[in-house]
PDB file of N, CA and C in Angstrom:
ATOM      1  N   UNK A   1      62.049 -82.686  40.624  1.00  0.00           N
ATOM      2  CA  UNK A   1      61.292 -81.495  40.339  1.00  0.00           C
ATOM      3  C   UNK A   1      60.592 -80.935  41.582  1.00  0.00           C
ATOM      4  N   UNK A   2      60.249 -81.838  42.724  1.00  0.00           N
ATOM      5  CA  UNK A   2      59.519 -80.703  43.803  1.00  0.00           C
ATOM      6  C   UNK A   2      60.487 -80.043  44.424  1.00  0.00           C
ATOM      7  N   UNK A   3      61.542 -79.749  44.503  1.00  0.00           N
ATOM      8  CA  UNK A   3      62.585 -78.708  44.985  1.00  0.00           C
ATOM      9  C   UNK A   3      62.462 -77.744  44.047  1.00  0.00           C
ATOM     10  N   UNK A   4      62.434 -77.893  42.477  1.00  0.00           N
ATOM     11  CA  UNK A   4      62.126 -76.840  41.940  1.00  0.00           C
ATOM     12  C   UNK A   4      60.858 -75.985  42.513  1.00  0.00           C
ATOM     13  N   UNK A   5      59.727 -76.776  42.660  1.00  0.00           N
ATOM     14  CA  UNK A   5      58.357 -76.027  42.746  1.00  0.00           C
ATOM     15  C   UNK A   5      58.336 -75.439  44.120  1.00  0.00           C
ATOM     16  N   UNK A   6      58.945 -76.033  45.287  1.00  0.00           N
ATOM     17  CA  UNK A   6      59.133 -75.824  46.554  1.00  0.00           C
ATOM     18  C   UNK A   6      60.005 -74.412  46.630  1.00  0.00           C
ATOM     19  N   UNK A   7      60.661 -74.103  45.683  1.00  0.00           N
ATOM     20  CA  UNK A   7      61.615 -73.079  46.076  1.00  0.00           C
ATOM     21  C   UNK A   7      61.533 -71.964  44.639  1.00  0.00           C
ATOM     22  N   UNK A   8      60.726 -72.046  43.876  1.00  0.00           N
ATOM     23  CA  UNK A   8      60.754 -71.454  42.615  1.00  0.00           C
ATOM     24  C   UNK A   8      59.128 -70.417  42.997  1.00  0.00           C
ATOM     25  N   UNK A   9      59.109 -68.682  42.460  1.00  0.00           N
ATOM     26  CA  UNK A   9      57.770 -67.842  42.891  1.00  0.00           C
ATOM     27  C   UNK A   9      57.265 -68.660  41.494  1.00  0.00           C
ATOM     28  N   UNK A  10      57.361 -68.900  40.331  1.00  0.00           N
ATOM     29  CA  UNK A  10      56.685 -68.978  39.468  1.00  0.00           C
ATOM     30  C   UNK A  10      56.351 -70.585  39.097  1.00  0.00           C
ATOM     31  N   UNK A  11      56.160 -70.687  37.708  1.00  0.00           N
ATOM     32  CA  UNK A  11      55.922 -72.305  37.323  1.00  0.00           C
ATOM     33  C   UNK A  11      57.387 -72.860  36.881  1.00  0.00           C
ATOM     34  N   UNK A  12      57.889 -73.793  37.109  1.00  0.00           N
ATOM     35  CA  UNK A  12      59.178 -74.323  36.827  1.00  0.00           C
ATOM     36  C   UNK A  12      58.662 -74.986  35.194  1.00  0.00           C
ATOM     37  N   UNK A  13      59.706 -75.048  34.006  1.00  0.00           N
ATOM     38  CA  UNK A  13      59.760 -75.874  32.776  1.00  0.00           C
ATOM     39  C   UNK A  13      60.649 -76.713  33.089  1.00  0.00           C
ATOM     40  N   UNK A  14      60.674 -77.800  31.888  1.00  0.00           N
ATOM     41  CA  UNK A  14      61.086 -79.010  31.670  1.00  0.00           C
ATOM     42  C   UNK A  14      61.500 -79.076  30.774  1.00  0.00           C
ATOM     43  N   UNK A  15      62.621 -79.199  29.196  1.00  0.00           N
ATOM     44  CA  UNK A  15      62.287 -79.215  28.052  1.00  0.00           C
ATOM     45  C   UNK A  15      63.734 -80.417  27.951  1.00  0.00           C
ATOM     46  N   UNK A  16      63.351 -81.387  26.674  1.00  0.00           N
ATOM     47  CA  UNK A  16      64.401 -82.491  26.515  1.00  0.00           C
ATOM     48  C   UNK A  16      64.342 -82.235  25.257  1.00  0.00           C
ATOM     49  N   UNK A  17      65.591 -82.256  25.202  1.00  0.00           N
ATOM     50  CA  UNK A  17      66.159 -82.215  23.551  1.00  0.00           C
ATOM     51  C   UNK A  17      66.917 -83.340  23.331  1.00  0.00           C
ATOM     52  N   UNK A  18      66.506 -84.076  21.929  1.00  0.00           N
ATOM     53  CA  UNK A  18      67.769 -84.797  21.605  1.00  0.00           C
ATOM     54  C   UNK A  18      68.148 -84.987  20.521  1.00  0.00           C
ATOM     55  N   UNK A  19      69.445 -84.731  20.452  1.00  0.00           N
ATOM     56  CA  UNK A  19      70.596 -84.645  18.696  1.00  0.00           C
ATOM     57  C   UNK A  19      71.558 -85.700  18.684  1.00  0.00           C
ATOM     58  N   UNK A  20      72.583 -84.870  19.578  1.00  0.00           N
ATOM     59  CA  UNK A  20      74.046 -86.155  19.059  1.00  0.00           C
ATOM     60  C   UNK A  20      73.866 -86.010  20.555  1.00  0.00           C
ATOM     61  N   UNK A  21      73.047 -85.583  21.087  1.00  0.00           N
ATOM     62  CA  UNK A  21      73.170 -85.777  23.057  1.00  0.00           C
ATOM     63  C   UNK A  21      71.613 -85.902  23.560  1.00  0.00           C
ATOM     64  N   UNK A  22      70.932 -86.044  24.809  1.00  0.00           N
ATOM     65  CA  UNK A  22      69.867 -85.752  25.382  1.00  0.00           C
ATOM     66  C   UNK A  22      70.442 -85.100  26.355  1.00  0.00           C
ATOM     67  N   UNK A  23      69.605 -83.765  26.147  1.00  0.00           N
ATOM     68  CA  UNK A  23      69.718 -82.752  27.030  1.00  0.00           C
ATOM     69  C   UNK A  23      68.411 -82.213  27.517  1.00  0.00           C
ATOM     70  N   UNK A  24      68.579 -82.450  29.025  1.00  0.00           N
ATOM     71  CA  UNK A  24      67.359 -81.918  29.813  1.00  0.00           C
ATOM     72  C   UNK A  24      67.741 -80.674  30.986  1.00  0.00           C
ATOM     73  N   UNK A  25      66.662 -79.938  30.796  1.00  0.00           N
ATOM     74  CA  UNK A  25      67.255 -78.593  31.089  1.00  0.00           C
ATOM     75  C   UNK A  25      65.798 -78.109  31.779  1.00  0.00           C
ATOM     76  N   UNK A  26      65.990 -77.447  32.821  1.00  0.00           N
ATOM     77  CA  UNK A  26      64.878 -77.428  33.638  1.00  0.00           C
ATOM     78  C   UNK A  26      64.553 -75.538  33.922  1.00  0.00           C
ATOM     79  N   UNK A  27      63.990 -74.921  33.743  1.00  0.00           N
ATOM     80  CA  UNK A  27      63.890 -73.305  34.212  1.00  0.00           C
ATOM     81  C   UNK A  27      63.142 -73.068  34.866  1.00  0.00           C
ATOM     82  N   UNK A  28      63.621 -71.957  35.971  1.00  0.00           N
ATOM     83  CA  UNK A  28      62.933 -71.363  36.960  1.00  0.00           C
ATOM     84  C   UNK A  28      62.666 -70.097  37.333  1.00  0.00           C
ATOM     85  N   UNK A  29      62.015 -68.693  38.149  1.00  0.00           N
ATOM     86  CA  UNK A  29      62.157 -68.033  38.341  1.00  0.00           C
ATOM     87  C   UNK A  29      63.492 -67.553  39.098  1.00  0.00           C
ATOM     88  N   UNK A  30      64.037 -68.698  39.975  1.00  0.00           N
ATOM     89  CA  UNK A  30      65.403 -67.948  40.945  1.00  0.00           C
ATOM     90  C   UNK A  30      66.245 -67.342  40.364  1.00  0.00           C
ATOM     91  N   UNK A  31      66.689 -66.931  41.092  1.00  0.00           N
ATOM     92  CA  UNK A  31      68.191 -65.615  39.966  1.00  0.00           C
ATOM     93  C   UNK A  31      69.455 -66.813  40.958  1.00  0.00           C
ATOM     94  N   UNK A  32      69.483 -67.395  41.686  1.00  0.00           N
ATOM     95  CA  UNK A  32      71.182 -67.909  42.708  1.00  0.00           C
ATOM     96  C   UNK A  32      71.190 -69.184  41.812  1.00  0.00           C
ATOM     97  N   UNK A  33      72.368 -68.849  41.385  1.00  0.00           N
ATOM     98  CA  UNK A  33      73.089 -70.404  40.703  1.00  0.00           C
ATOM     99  C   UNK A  33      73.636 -71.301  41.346  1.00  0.00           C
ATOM    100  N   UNK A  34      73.381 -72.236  40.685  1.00  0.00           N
ATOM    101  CA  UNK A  34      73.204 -73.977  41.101  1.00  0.00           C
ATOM    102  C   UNK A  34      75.155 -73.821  41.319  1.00  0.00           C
ATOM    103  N   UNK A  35      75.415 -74.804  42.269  1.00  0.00           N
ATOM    104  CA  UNK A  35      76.518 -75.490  42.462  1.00  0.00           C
ATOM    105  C   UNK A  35      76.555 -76.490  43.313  1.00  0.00           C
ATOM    106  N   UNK A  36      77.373 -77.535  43.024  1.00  0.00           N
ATOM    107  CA  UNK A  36      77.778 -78.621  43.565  1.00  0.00           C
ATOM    108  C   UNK A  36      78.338 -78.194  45.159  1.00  0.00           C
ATOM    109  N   UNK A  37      77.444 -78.761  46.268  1.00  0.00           N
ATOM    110  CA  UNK A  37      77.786 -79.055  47.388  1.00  0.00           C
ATOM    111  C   UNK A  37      78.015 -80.101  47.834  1.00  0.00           C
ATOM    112  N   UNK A  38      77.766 -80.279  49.353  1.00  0.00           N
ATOM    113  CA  UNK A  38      77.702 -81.696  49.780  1.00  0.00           C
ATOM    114  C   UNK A  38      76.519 -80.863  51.014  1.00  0.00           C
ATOM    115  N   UNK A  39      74.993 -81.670  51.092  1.00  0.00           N
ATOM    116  CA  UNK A  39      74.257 -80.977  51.868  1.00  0.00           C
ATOM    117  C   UNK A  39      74.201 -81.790  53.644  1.00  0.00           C
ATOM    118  N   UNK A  40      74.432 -81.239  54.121  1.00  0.00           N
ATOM    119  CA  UNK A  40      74.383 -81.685  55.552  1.00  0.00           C
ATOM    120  C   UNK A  40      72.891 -82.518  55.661  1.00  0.00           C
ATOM    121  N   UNK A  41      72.913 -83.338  56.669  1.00  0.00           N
ATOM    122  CA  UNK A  41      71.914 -84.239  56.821  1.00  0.00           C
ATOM    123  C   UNK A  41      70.338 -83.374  57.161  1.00  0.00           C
ATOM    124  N   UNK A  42      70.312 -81.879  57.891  1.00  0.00           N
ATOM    125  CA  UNK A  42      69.159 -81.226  58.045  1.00  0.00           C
ATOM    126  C   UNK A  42      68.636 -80.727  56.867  1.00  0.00           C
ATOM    127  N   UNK A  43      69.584 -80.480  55.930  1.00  0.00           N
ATOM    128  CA  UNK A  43      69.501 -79.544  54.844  1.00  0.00           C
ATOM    129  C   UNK A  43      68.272 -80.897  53.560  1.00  0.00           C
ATOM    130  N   UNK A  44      66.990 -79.625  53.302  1.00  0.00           N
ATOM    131  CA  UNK A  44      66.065 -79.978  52.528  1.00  0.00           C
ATOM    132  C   UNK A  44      66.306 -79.982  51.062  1.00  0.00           C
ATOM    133  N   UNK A  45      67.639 -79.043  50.325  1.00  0.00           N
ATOM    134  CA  UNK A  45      68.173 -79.187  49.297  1.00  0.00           C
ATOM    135  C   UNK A  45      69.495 -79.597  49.159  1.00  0.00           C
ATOM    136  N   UNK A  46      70.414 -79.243  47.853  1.00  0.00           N
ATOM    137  CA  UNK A  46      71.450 -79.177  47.895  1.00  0.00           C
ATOM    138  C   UNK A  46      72.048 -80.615  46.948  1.00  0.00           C
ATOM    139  N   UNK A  47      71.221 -81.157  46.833  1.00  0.00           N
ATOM    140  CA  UNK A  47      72.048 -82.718  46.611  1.00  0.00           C
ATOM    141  C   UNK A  47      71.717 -82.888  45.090  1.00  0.00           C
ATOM    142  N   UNK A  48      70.751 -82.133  44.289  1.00  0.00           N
ATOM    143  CA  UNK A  48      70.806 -82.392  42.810  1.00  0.00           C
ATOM    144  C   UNK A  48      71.832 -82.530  41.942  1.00  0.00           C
ATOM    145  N   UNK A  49      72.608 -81.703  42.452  1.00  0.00           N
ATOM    146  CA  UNK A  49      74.043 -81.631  41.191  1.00  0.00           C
ATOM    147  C   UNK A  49      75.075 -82.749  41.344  1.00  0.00           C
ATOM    148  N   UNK A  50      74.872 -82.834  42.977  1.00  0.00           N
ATOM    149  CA  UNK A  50      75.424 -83.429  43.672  1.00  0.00           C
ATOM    150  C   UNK A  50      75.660 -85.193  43.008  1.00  0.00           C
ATOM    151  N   UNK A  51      74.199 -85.110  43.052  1.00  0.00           N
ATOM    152  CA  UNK A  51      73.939 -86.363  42.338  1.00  0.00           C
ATOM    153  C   UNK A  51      74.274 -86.896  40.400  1.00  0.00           C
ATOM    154  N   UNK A  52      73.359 -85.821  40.182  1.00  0.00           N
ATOM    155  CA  UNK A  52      73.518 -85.996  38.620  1.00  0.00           C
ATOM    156  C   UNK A  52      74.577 -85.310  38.016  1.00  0.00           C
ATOM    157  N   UNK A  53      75.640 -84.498  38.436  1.00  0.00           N
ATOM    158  CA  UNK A  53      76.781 -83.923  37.782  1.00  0.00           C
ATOM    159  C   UNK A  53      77.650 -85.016  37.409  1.00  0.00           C
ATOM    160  N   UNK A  54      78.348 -86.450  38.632  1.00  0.00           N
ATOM    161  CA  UNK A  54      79.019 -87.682  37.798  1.00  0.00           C
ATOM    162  C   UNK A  54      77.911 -88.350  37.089  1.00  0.00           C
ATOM    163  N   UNK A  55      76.604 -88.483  36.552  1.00  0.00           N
ATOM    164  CA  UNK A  55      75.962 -89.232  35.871  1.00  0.00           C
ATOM    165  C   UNK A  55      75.854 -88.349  34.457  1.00  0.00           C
ATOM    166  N   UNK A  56      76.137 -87.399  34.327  1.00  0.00           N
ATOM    167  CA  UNK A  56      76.152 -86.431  33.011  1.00  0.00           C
ATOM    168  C   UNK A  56      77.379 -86.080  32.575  1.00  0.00           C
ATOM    169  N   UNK A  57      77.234 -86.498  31.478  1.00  0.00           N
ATOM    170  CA  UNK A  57      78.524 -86.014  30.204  1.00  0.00           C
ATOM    171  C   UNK A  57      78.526 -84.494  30.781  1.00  0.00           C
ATOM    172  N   UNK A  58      77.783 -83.335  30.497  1.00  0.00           N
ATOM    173  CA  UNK A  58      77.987 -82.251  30.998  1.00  0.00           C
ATOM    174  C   UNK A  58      77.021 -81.808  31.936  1.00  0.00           C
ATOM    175  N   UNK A  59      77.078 -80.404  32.647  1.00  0.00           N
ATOM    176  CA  UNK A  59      75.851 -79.542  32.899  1.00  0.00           C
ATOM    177  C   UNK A  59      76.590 -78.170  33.211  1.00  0.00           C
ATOM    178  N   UNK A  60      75.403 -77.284  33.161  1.00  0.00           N
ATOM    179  CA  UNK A  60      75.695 -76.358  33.529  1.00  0.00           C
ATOM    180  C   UNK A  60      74.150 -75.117  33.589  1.00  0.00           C
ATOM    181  N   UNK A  61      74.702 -73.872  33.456  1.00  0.00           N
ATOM    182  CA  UNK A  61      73.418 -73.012  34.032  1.00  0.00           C
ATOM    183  C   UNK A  61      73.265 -71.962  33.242  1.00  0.00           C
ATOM    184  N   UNK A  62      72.412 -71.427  33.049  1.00  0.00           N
ATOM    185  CA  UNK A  62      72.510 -69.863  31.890  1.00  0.00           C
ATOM    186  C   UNK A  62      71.389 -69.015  32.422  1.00  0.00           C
ATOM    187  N   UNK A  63      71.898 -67.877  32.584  1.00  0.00           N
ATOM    188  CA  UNK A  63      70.775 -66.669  33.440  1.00  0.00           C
ATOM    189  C   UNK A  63      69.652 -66.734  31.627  1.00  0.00           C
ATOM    190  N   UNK A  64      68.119 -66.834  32.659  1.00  0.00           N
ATOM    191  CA  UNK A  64      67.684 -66.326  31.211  1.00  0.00           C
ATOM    192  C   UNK A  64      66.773 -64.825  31.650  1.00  0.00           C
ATOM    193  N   UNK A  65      65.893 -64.528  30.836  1.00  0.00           N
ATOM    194  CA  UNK A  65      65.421 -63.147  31.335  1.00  0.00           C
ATOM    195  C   UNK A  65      64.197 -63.400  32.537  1.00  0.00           C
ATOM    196  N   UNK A  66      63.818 -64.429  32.335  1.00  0.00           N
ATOM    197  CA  UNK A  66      62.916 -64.787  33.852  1.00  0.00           C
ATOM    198  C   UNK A  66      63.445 -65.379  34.948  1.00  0.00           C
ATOM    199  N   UNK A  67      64.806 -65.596  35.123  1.00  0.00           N
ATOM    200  CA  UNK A  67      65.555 -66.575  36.071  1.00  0.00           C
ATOM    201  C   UNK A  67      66.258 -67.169  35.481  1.00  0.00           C
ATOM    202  N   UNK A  68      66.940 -68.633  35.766  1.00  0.00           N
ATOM    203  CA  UNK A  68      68.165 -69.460  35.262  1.00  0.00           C
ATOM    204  C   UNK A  68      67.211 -70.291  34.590  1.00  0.00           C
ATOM    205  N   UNK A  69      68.084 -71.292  34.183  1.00  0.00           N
ATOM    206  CA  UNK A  69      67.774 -72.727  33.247  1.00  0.00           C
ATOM    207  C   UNK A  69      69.101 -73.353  33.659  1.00  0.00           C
ATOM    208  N   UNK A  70      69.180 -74.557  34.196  1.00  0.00           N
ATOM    209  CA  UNK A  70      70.101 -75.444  34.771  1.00  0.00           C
ATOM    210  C   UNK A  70      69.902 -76.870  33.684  1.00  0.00           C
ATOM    211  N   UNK A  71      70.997 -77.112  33.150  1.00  0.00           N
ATOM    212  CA  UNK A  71      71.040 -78.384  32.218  1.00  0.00           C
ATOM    213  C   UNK A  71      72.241 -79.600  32.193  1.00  0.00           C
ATOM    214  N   UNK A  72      71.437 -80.694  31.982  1.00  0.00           N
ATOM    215  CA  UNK A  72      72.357 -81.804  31.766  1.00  0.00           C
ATOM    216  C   UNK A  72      72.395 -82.189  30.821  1.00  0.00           C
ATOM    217  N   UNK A  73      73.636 -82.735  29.845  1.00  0.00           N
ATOM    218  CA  UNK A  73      73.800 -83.774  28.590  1.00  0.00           C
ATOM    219  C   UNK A  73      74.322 -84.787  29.113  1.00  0.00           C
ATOM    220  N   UNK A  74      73.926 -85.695  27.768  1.00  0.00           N
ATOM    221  CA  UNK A  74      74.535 -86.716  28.056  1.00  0.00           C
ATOM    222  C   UNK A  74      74.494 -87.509  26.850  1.00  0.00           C
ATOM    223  N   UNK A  75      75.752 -87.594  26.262  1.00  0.00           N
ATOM    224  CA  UNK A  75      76.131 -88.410  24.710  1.00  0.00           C
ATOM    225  C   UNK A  75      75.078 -89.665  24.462  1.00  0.00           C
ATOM    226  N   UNK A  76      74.801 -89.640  22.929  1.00  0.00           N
ATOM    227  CA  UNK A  76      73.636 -90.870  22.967  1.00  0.00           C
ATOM    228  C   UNK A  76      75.074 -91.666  22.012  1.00  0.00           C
ATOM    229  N   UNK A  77      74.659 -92.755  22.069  1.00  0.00           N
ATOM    230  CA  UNK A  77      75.740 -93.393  20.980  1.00  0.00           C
ATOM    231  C   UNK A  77      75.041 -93.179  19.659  1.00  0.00           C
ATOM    232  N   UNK A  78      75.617 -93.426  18.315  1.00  0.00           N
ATOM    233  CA  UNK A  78      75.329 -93.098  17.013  1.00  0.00           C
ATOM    234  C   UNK A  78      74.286 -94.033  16.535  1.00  0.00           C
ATOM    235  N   UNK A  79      74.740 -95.392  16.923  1.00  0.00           N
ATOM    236  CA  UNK A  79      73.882 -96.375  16.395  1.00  0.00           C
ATOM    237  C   UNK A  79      72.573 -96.257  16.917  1.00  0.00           C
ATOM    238  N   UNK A  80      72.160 -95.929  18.115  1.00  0.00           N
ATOM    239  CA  UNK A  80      70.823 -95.450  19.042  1.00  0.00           C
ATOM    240  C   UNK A  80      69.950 -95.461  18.234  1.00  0.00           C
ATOM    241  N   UNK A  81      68.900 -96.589  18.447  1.00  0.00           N
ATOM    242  CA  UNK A  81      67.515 -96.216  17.446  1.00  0.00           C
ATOM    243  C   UNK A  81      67.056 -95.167  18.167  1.00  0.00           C
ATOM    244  N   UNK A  82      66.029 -94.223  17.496  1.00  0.00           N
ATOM    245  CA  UNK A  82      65.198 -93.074  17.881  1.00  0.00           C
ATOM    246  C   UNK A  82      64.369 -93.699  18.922  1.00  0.00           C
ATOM    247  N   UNK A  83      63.657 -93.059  19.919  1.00  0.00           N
ATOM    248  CA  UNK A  83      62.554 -93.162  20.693  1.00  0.00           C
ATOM    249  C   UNK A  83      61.486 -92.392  20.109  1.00  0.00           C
ATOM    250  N   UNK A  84      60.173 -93.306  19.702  1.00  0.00           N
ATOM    251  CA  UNK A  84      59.240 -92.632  19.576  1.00  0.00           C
ATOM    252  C   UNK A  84      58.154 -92.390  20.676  1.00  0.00           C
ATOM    253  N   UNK A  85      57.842 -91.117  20.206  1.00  0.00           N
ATOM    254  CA  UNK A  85      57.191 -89.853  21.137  1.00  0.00           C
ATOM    255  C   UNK A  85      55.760 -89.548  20.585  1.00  0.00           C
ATOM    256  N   UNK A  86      54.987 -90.314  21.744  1.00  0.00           N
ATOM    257  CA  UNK A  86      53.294 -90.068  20.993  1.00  0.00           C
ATOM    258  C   UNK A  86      53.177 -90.321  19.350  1.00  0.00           C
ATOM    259  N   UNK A  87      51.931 -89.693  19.395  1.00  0.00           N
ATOM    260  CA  UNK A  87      51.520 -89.912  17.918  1.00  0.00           C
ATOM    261  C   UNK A  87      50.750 -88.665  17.431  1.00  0.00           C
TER     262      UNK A  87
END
């Protein structure tokens, strides 16, 4: 997340969903879509997708009306007990 805040004019979100997948999906003000590089050793970004695109069942990006939202899934198995979340 500090590449988001480092490079985003506004406040970056966070939101995790989970169904038959956990999906975490992150939004920002930027309008330039995410893609898989390979970042040279000077380079301060570049390596997120890089990284978590083989660790995720999917991802991908969707323009929203304040900027993008960039997201990963990733299949839970069926049997998966729930995680409980506060109280």
């Amino acid at each position: 997340m500090p590449h988001v805040i480092r490079r985003t004019g506004g406040t970056p979100t966070v939101r995790l969903r989970r169904d038959r997948a956990l999906t975490i999906e992150v939004s920002d003000e930027a309008t330039t879509s995410p893609h898989l590089r390979h970042a040279r050793v000077q380079d301060e970004d570049g390596r997120g997708l890089l990284i978590v695109a083989p660790l995720a069942g999917r991802w991908g990006a969707r323009c929203t009306p304040d900027g993008k939202a960039t997201w990963v899934e990733e299949a839970l198995d069926s049997d998966e007990q729930p995680i409980p979340v506060g109280r």
